[in-house]
C-alpha atoms as a PDB file:
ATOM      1  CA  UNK A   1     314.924 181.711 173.112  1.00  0.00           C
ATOM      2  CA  UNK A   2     314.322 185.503 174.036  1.00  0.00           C
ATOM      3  CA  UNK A   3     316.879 186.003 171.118  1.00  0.00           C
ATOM      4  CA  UNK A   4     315.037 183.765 168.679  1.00  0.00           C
ATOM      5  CA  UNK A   5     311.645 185.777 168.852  1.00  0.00           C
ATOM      6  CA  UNK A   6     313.934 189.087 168.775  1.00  0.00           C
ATOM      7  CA  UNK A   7     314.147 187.784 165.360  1.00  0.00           C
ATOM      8  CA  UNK A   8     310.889 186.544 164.561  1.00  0.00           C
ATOM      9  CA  UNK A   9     309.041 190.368 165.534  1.00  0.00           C
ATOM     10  CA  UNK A  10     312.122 191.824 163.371  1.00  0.00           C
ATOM     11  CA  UNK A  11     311.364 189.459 160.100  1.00  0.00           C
ATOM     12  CA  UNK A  12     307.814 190.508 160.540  1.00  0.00           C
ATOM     13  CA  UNK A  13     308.732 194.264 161.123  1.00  0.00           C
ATOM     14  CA  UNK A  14     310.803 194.081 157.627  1.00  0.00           C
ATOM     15  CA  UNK A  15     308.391 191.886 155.410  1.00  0.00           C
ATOM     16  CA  UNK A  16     306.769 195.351 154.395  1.00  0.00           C
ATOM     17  CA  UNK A  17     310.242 197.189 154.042  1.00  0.00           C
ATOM     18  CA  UNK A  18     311.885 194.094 152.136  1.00  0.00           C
ATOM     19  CA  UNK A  19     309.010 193.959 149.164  1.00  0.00           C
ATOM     20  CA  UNK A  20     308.239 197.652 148.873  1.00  0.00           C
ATOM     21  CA  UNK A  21     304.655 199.075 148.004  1.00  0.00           C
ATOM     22  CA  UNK A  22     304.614 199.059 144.495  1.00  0.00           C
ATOM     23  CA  UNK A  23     302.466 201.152 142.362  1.00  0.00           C
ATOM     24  CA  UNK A  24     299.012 199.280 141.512  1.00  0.00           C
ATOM     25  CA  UNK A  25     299.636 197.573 138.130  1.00  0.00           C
ATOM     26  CA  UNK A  26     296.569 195.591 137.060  1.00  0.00           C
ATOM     27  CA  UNK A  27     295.599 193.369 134.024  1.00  0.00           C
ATOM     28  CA  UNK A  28     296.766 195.009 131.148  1.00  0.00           C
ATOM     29  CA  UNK A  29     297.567 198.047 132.362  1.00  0.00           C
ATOM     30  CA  UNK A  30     300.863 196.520 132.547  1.00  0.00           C
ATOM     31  CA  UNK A  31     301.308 196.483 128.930  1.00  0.00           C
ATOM     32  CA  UNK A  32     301.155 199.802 129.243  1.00  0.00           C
ATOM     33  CA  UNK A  33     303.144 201.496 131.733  1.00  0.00           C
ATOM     34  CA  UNK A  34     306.378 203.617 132.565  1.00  0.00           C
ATOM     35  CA  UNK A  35     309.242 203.035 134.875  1.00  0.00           C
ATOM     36  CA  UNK A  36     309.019 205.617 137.908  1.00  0.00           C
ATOM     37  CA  UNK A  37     312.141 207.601 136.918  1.00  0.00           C
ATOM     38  CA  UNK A  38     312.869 211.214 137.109  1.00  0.00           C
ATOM     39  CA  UNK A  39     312.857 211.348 133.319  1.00  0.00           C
ATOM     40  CA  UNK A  40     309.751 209.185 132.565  1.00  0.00           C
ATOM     41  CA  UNK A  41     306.231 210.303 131.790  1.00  0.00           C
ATOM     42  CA  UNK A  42     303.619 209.071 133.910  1.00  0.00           C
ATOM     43  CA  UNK A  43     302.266 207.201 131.517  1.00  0.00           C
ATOM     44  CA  UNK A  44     303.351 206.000 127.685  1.00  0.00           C
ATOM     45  CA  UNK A  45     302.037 208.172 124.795  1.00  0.00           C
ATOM     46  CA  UNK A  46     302.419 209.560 121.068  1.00  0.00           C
ATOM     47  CA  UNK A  47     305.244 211.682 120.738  1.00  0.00           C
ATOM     48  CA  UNK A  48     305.502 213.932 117.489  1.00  0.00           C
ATOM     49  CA  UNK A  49     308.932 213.247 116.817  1.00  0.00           C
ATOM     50  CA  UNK A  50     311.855 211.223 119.207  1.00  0.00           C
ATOM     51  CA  UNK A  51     315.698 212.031 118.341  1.00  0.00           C
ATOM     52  CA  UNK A  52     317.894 210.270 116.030  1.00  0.00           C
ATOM     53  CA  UNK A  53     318.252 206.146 117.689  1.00  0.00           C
ATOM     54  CA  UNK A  54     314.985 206.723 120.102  1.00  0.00           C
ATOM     55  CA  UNK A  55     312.598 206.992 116.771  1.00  0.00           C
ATOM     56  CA  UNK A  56     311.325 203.545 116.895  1.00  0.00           C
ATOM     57  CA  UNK A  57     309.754 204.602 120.049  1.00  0.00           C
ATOM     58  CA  UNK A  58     307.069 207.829 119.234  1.00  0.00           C
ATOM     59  CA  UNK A  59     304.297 206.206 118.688  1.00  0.00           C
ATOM     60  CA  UNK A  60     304.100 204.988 122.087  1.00  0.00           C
ATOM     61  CA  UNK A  61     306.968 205.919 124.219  1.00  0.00           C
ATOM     62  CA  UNK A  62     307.588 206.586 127.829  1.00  0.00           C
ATOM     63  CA  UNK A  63     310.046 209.604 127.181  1.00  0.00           C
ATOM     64  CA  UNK A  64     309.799 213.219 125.642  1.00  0.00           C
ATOM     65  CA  UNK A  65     312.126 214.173 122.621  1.00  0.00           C
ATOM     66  CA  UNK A  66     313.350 216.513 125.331  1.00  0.00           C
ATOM     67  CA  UNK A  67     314.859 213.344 126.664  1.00  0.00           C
ATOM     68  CA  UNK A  68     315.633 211.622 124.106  1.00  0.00           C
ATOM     69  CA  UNK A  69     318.011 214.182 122.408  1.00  0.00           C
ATOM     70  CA  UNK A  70     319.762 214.775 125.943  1.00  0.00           C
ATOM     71  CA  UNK A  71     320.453 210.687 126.454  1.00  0.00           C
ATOM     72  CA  UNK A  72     322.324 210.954 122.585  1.00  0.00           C
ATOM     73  CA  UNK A  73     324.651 213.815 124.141  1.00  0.00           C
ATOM     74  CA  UNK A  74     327.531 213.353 126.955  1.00  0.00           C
ATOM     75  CA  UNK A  75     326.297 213.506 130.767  1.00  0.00           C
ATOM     76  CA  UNK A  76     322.894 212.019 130.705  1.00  0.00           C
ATOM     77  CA  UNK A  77     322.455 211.333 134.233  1.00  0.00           C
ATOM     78  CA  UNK A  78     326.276 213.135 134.367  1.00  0.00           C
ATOM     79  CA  UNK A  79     327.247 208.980 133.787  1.00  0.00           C
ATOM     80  CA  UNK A  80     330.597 209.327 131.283  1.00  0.00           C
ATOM     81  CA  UNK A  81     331.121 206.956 128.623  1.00  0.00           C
ATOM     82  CA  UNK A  82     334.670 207.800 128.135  1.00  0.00           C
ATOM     83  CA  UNK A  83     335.383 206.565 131.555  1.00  0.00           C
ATOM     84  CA  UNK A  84     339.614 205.449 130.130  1.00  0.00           C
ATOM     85  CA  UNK A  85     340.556 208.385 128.206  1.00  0.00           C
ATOM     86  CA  UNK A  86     343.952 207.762 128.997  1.00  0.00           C
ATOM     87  CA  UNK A  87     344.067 204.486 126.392  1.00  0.00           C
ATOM     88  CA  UNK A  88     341.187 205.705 124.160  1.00  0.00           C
ATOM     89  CA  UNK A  89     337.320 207.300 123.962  1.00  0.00           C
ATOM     90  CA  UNK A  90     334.272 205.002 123.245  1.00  0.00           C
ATOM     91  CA  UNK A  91     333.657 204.269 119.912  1.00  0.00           C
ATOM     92  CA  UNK A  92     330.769 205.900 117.949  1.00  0.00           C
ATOM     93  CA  UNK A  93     329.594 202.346 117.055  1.00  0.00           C
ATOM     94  CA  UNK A  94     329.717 201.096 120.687  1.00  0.00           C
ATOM     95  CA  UNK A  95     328.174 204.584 122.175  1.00  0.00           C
ATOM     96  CA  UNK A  96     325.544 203.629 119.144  1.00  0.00           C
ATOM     97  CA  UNK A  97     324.529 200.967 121.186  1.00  0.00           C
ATOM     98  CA  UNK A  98     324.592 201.973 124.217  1.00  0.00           C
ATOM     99  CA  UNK A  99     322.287 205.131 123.078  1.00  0.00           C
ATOM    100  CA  UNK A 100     319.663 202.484 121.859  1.00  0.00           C
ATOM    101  CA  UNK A 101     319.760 200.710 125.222  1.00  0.00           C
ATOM    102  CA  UNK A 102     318.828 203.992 126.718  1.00  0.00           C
ATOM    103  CA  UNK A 103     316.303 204.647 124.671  1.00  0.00           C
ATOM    104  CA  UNK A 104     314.753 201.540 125.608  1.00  0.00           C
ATOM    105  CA  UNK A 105     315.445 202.415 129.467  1.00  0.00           C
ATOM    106  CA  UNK A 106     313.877 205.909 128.868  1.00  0.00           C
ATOM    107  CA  UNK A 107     311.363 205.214 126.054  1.00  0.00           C
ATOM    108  CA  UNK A 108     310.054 201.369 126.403  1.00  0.00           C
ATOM    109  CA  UNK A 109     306.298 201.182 127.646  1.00  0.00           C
ATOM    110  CA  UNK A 110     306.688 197.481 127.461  1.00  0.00           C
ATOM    111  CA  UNK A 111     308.507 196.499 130.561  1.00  0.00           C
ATOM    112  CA  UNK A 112     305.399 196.266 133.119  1.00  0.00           C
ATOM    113  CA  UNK A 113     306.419 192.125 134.251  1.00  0.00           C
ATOM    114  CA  UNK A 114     309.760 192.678 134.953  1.00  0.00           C
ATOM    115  CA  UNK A 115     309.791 195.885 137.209  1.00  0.00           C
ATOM    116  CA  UNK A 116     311.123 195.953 140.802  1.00  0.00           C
ATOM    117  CA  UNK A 117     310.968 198.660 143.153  1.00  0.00           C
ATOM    118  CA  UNK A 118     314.433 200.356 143.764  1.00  0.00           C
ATOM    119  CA  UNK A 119     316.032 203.243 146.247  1.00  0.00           C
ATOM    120  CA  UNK A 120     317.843 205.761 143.815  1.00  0.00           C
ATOM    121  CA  UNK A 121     317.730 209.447 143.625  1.00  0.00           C
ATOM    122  CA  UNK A 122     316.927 209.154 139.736  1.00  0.00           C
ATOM    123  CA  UNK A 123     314.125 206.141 140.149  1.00  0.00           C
ATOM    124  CA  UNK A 124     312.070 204.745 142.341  1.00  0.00           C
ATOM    125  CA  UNK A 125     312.005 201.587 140.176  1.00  0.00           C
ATOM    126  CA  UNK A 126     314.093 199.562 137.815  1.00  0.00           C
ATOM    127  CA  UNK A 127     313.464 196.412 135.364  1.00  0.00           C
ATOM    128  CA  UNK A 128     314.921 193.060 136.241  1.00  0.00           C
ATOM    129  CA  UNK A 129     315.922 190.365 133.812  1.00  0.00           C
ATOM    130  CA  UNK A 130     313.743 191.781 130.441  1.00  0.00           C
ATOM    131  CA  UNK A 131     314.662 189.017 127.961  1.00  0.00           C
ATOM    132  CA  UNK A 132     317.075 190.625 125.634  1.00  0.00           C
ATOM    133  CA  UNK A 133     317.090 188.634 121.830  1.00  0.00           C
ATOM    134  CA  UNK A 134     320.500 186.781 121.642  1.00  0.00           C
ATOM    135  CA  UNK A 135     321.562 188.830 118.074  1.00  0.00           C
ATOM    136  CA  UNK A 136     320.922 191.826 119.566  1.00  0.00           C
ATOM    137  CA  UNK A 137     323.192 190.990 122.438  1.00  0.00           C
ATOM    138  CA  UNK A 138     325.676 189.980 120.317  1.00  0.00           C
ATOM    139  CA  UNK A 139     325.571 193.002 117.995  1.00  0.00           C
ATOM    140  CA  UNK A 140     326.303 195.248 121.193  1.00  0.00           C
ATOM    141  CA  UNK A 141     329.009 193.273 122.373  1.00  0.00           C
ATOM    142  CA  UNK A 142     331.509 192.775 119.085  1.00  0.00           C
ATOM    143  CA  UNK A 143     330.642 196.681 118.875  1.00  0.00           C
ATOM    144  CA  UNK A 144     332.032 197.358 122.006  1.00  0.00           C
ATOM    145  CA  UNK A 145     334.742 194.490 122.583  1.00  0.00           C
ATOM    146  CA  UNK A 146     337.571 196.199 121.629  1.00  0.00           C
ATOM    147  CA  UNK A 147     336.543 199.588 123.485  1.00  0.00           C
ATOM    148  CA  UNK A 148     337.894 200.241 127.299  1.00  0.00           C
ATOM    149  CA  UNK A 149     336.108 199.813 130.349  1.00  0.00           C
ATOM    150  CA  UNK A 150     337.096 199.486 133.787  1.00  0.00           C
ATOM    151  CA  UNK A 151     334.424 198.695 135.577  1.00  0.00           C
ATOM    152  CA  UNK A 152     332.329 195.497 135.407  1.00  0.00           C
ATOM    153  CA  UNK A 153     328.780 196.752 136.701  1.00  0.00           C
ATOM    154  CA  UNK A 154     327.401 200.046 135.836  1.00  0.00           C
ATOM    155  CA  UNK A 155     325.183 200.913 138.668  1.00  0.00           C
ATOM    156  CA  UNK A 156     327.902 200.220 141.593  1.00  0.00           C
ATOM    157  CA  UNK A 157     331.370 200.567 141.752  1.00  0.00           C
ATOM    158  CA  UNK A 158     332.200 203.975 140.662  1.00  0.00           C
ATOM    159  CA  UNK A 159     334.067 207.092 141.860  1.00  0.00           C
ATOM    160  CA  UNK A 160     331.309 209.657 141.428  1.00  0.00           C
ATOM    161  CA  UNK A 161     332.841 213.135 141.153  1.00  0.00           C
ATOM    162  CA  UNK A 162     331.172 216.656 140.086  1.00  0.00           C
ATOM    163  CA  UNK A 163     332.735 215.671 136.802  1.00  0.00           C
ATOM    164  CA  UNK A 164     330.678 212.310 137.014  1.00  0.00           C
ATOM    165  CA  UNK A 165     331.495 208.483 136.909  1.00  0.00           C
ATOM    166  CA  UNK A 166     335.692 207.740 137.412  1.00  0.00           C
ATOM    167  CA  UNK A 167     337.144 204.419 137.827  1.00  0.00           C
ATOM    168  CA  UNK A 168     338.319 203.358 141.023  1.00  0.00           C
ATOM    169  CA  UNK A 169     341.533 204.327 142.068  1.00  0.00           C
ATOM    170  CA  UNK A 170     342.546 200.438 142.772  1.00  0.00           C
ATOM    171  CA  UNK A 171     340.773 199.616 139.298  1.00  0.00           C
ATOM    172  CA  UNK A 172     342.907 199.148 135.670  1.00  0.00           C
ATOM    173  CA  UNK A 173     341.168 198.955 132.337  1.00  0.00           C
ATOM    174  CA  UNK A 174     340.677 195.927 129.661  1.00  0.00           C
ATOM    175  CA  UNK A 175     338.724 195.780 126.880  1.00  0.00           C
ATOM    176  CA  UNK A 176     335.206 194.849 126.949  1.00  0.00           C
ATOM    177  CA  UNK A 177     336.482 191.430 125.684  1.00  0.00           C
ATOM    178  CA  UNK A 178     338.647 191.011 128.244  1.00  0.00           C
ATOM    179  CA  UNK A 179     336.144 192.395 131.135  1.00  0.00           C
ATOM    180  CA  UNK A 180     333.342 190.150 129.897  1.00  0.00           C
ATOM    181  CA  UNK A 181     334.918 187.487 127.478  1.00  0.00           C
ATOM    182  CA  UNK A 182     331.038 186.498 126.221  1.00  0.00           C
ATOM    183  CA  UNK A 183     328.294 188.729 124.779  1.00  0.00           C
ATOM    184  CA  UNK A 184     326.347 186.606 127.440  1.00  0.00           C
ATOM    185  CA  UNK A 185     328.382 187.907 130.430  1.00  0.00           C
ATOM    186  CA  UNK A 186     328.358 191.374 128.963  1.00  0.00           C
ATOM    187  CA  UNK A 187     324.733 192.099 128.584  1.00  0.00           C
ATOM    188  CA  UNK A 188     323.617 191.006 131.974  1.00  0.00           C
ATOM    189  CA  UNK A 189     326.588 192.360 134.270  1.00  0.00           C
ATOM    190  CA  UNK A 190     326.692 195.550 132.605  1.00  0.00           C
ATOM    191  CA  UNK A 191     323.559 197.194 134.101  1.00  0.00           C
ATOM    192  CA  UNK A 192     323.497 194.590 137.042  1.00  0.00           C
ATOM    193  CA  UNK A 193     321.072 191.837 135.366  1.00  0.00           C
ATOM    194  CA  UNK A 194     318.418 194.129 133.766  1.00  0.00           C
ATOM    195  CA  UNK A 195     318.991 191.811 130.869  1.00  0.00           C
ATOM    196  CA  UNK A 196     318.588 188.361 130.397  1.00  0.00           C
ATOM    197  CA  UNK A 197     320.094 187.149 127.416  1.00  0.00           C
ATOM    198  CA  UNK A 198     317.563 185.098 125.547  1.00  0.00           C
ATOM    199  CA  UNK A 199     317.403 183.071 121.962  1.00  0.00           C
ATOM    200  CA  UNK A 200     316.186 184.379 118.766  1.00  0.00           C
ATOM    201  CA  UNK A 201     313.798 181.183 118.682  1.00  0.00           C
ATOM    202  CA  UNK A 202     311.988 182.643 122.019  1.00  0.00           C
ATOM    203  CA  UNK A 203     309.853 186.019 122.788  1.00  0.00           C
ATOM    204  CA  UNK A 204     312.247 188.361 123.586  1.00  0.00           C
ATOM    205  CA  UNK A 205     313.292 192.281 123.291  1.00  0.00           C
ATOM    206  CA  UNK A 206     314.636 194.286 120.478  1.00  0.00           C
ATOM    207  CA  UNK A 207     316.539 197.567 120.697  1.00  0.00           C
ATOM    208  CA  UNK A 208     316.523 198.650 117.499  1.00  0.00           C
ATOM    209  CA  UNK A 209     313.341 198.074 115.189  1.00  0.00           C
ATOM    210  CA  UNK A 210     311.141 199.863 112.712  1.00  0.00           C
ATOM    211  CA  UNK A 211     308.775 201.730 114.486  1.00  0.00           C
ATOM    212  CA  UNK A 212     306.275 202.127 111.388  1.00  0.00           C
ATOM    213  CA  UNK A 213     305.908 199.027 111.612  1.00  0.00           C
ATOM    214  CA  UNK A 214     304.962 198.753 114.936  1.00  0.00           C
ATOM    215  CA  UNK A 215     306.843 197.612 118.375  1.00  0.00           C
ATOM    216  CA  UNK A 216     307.891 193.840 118.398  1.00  0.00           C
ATOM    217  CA  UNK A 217     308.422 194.136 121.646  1.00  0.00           C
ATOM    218  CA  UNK A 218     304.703 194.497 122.216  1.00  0.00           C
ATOM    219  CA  UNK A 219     304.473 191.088 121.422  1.00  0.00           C
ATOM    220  CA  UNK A 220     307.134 190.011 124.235  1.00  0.00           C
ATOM    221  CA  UNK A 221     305.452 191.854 126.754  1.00  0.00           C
ATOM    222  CA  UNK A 222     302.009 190.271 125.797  1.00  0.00           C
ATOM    223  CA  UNK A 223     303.188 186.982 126.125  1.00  0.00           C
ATOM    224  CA  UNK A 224     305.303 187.372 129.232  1.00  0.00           C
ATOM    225  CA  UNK A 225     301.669 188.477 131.525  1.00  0.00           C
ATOM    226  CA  UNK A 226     300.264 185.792 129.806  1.00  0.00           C
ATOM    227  CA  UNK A 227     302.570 183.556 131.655  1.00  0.00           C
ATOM    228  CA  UNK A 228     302.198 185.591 134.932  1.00  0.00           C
ATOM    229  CA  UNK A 229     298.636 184.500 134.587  1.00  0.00           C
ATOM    230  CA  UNK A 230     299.045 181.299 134.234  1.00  0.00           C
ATOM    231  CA  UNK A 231     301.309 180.997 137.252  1.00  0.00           C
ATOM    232  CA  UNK A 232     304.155 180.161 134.813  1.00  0.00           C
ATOM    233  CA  UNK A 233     306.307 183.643 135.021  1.00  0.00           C
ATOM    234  CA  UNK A 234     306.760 186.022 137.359  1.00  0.00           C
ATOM    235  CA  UNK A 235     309.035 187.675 139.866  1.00  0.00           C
ATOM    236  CA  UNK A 236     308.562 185.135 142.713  1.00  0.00           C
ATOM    237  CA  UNK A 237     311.983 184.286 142.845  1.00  0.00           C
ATOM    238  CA  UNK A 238     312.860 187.630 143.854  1.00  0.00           C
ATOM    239  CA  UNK A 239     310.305 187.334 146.690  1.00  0.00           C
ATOM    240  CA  UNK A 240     311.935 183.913 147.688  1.00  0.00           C
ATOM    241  CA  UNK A 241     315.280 185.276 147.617  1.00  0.00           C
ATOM    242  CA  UNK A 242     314.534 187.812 150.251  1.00  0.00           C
ATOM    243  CA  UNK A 243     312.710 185.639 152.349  1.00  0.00           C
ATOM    244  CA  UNK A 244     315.748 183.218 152.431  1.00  0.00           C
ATOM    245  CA  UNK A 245     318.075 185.782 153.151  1.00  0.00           C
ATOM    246  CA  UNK A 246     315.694 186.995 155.978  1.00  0.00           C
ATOM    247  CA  UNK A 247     315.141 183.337 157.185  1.00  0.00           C
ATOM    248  CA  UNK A 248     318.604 182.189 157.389  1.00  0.00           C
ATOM    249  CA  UNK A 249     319.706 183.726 160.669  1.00  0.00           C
ATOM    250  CA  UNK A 250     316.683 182.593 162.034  1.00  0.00           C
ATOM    251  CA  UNK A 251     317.313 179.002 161.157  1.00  0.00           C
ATOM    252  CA  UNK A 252     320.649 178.999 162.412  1.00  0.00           C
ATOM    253  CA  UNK A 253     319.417 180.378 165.709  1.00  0.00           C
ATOM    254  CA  UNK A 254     316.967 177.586 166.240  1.00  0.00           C
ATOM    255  CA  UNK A 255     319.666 175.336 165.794  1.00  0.00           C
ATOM    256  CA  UNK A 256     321.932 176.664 167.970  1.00  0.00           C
ATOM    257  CA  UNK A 257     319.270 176.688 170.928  1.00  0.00           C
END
């Protein structure tokens, strides 16, 4: 038993260390916030102008044209596109996408419900599961299916080098189509489930949009802490995920004794 409440005191000792202390987020202050990132502003503002595919974004954005003209260039966070140069570069319509998709990473004030709190050298936090509109999913992915990858998630599995991202020395590369075989799988393994891919029918994000005409994704975001306070939406299952995973050895202790 003297190994059992080992246990309990070290669950307790890790509750803190398991959720994080997040940065206070209240009412609708969470419609209007920025990711903690190295590149973010503290908080979302006007921007005169925003470069080229991050437009859509300056009358509210999260990022600085500075920014935004760097992430349309090679090396943005030194992270290489052209990761199989040995079969063939990236595609200017695929990279097209991917730009947008950073733009939204850098630029989006609209992604308050679904942050998390992360351990990275460029951000202290990340967003988890943003519903992503099914067309625009779909766009990306017969952009980018016949372009070379080798690598199914983006944030892990790299050889980082001075040079930047490599592919693994035990790794070969497919096509995108090959690698993910559905838009579905592709948009939510690609930057390890920041996406959820979600119908047209139901609120969900836009990467590309006419920002005269205001942010549809306003709307989304809106809608989604409506749900949070109703109890309906939120990022409990995260919180029950980590409890389980902390339980567990517990559990099988107790029934070992």
């Amino acid at each position: 038993m003297d190994q059992v409440l080992f246990y309990v005191i070290l669950v307790i000792w890790l509750i803190p260390f398991t959720f994080g202390v997040e940065r206070i987020r209240t009412g609708d202050g969470i419609l209007h916030t920025c990711l903690d990132g190295v590149k973010h502003k503290i908080e979302p503002g006007p921007e005169a102008e925003l470069f080229n595919q991050c437009t859509p974004w300056k009358q509210r954005s999260c990022c600085t044209n500075a920014t935004a003209e760097s992430l349309h260039g090679n090396g943005h966070y030194n992270f290489n596109y052209d990761h199989c140069p040995h079969i063939k570069n990236m595609s200017s319509a695929c990279r097209r996408h991917f730009i947008q998709d950073t733009c939204f990473y850098e630029c989006s004030p609209n992604v308050g419900p679904w942050i998390v709190k992360v351990n990275m050298k460029i951000r202290k936090e990340r967003f988890f599961e943003v519903p992503l509109c099914a067309s625009d999913c779909k766009a990306w992915f017969d952009a980018c299916k016949y372009d070379y990858t080798c690598n199914v998630n983006w944030i892990r599995g790299w050889k980082w080098t001075k040079g930047g991202n490599e592919c693994p020395a035990d790794s070969m590369c497919h096509t995108f189509e090959e690698m993910y075989r559905t838009p579905e799988d592709f948009c939510e393994k690609v930057w390890d489930h920041s996406w959820k891919v979600t119908p047209d029918s139901e609120p969900c994000m836009r990467l590309w949009f006419d920002g005269e005409a205001g942010n549809p994704n306003d709307a989304v975001a809106r809608h989604y802490l409506r749900m949070m306070r109703h109890g309906t939406f939120g990022r409990s299952h995260i919180a029950n995920l980590n409890i389980k995973l902390l339980i567990l050895p517990l559990v099988v202790l107790l029934l070992k004794s």
